[in-house]
Protein backbone atom coordinates (compact mmCIF):
# COMPACT_ATOMS: atom_id res chain seq x y z
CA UNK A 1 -117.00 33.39 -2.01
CA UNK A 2 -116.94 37.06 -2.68
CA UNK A 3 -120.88 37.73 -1.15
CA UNK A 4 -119.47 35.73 2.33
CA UNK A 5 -119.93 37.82 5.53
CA UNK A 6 -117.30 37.41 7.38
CA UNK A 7 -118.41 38.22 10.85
CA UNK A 8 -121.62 35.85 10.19
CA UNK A 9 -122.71 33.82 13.16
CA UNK A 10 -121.38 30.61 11.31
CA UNK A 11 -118.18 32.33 10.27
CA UNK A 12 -117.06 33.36 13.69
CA UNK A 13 -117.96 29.61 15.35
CA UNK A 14 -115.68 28.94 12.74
CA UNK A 15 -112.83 31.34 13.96
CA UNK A 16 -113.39 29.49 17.20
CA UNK A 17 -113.15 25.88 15.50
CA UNK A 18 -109.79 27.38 14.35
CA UNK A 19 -108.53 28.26 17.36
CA UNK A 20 -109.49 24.98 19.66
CA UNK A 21 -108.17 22.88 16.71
CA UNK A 22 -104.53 24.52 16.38
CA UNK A 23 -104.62 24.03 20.52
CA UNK A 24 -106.17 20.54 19.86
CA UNK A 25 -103.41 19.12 17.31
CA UNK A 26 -100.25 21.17 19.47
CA UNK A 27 -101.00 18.58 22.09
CA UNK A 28 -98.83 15.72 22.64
CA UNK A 29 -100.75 13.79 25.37
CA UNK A 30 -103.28 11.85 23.66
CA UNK A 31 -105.98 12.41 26.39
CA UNK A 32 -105.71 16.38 25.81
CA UNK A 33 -105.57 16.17 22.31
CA UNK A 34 -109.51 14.16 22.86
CA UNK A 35 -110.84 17.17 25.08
CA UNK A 36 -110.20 19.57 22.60
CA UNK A 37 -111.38 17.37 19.72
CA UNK A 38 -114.57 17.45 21.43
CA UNK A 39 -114.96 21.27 22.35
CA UNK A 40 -113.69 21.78 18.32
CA UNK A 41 -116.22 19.79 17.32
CA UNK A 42 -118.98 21.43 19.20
CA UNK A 43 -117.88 24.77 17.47
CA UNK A 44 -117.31 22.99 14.07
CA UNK A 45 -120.80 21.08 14.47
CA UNK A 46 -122.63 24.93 14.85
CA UNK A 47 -120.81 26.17 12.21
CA UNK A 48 -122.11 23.83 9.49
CA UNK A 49 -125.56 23.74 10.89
CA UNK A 50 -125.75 27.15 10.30
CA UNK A 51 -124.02 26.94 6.88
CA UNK A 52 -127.00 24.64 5.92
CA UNK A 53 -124.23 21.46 5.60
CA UNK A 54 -125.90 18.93 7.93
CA UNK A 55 -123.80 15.86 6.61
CA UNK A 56 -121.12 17.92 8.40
CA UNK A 57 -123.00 19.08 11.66
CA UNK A 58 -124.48 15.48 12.18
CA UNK A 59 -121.17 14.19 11.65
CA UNK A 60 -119.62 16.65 14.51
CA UNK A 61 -122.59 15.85 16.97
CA UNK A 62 -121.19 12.21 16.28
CA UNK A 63 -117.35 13.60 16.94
CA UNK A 64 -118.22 15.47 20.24
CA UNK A 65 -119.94 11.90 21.58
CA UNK A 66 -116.74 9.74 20.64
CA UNK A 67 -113.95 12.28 21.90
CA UNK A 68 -115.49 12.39 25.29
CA UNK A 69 -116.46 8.43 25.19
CA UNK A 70 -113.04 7.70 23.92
CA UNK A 71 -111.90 8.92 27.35
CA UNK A 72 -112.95 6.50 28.96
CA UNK A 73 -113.22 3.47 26.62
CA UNK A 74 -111.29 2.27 24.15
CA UNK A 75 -114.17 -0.28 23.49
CA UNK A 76 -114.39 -1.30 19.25
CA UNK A 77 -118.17 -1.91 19.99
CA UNK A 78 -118.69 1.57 20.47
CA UNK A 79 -116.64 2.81 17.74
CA UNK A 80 -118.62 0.26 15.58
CA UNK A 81 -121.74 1.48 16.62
CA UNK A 82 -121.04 5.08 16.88
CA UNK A 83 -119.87 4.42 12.91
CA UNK A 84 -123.16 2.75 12.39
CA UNK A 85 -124.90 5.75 13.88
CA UNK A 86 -122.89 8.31 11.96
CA UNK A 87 -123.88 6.79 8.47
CA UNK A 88 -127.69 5.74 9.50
CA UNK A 89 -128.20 9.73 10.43
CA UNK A 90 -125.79 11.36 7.90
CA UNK A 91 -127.48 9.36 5.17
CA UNK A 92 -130.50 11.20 5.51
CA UNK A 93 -129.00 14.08 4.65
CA UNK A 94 -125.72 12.75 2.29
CA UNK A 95 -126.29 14.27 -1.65
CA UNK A 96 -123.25 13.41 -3.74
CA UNK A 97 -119.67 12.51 -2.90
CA UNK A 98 -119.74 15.59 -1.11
CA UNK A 99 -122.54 14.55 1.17
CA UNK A 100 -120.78 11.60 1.82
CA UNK A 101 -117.37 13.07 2.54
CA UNK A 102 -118.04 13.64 5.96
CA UNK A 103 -118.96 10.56 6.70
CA UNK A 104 -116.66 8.72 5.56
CA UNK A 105 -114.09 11.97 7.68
CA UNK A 106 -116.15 11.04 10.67
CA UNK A 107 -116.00 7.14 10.10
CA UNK A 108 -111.76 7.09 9.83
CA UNK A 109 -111.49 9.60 12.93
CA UNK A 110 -113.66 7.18 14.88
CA UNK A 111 -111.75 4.11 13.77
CA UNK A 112 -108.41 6.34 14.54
CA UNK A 113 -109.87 7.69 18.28
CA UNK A 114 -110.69 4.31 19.63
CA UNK A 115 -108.16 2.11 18.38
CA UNK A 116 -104.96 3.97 17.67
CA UNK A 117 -102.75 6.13 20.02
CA UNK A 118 -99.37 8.54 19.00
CA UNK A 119 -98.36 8.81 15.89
CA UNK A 120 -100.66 6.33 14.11
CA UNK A 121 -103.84 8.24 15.81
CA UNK A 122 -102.60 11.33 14.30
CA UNK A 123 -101.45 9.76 10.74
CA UNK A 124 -105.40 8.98 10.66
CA UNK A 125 -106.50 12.19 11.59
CA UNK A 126 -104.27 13.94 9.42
CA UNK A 127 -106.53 12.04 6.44
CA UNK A 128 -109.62 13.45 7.20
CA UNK A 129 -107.95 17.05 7.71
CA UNK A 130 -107.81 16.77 3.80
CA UNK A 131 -111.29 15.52 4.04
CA UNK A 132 -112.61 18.43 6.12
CA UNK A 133 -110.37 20.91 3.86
CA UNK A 134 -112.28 19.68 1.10
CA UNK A 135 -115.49 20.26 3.23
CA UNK A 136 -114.65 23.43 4.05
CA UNK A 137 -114.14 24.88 1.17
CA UNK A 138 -117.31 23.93 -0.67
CA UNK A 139 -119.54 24.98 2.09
CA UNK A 140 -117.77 28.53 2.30
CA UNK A 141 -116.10 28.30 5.77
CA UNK A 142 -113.60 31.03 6.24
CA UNK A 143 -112.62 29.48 9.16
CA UNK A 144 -112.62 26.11 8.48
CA UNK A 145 -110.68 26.22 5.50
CA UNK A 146 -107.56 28.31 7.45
CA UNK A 147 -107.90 25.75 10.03
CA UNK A 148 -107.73 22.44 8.04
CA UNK A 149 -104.86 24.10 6.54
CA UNK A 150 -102.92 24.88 9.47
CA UNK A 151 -103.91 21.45 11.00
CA UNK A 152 -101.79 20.27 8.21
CA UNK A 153 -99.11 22.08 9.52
CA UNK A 154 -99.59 21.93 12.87
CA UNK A 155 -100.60 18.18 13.06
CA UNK A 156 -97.72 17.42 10.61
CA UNK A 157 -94.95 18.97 12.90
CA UNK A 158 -96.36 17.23 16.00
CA UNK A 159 -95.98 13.90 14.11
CA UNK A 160 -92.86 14.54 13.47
CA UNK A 161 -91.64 15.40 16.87
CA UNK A 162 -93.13 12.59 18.10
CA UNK A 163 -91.21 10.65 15.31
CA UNK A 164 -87.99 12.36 16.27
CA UNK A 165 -88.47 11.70 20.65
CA UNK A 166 -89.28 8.35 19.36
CA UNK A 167 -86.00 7.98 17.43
CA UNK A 168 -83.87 9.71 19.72
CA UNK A 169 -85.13 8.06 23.09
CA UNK A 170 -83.21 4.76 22.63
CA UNK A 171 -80.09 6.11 21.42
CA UNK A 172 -80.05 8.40 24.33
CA UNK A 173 -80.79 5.20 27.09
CA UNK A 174 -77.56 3.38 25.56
C-alpha cells in the first residue's frame, strides 16, 4: 500500500463512498437508509472500476438498480432476478474467492433489501460490511477500508438503538 496515491481519482470517489455510507447507515427510516445505499453505491461502483476490481463495480451497478427498485417493490422476483443478474455478469469477471466475494456481498444485501426491514435488514447488511472490508482492503481502497470499518460502528450502534426503542417501547405503553 505504500506506492497508493491518495488523492487518485479512485481514492477520492472513495472518500465520497465514505461519507454517503456513514450518512447511509445513521439513518433509522428504512426508506432513507435505500436512497443513500444507492448514491453510495454509485460512488463505490466508480471507485472499483477505476481500481481495475470489476467483480466489485458490476456488483455496485447491480446495488444502485435494487436500492432505488426496492423503493418501490418489495417484489422476491426481482430480487431473484436481480441475484441472477449479479452472478451471470460478475462471473465474467470473478477470479478466486476474492472474485467471488462480491457477489456473494451483493447477493445477501439483495436478499436483505427486498425482504427484510429494521433490525434484521441491517443484521444482513452488517455481513457483507465484513465482506466489503475484506474487498477493500485487497484492492487498495483508502476509503473503502475506513468506511467498512466505521459502518461497523456506525451500523452496529444503530442496531442497537433500534434494539433498545424496541425494548423500551412496551414497557413505556404499560
Amino acid at each position: 500500500m505504500t506506492d497508493i496515491d491518495i488523492f487518485a481519482p479512485a481514492q477520492l470517489l472513495g472518500y465520497l463512498a465514505l461519507v454517503l455510507g456513514i450518512i447511509t447507515y445513521m439513518q433509522r427510516n428504512d426508506r432513507t437508509l435505500k436512497k443513500f445505499n444507492a448514491c453510495q453505491s454509485v460512488a463505490y461502483g466508480l471507485q472499483f472500476f477505476l481500481l481495475g476490481n470489476f467483480p466489485a463495480a458490476c456488483g455496485m451497478g447491480i446495488s444502485t438498480f435494487r436500492s432505488i427498485a426496492a423503493l418501490y417493490t418489495r417484489s422476491i422476483w426481482l430480487a431473484l432476478a436481480l441475484i441472477a443478474a449479479n452472478v451471470a455478469i460478475g462471473s465474467q469477471y470473478a477470479h478466486g474467492w476474492l472474485g467471488w466475494l462480491p457477489i456473494v456481498g451483493v447477493g445477501v444485501g439483495t436478499l436483505a433489501i427486498f425482504t427484510l426491514s429494521g433490525i434484521r435488514m441491517r443484521l444482513a447488511l452488517l455481513s457483507c460490511t465484513v465482506m466489503w472490508l475484506i474487498i477493500n482492503i485487497t484492492s487498495g481502497s483508502i476509503g473503502g477500508t475506513i468506511l467498512e470499518s466505521l459502518v461497523f460502528c456506525s451500523a452496529s450502534h444503530t442496531i442497537f438503538r433500534l434494539w433498545r426503542a424496541g425494548r423500551v417501547a412496551p414497557t413505556e405503553a404499560a
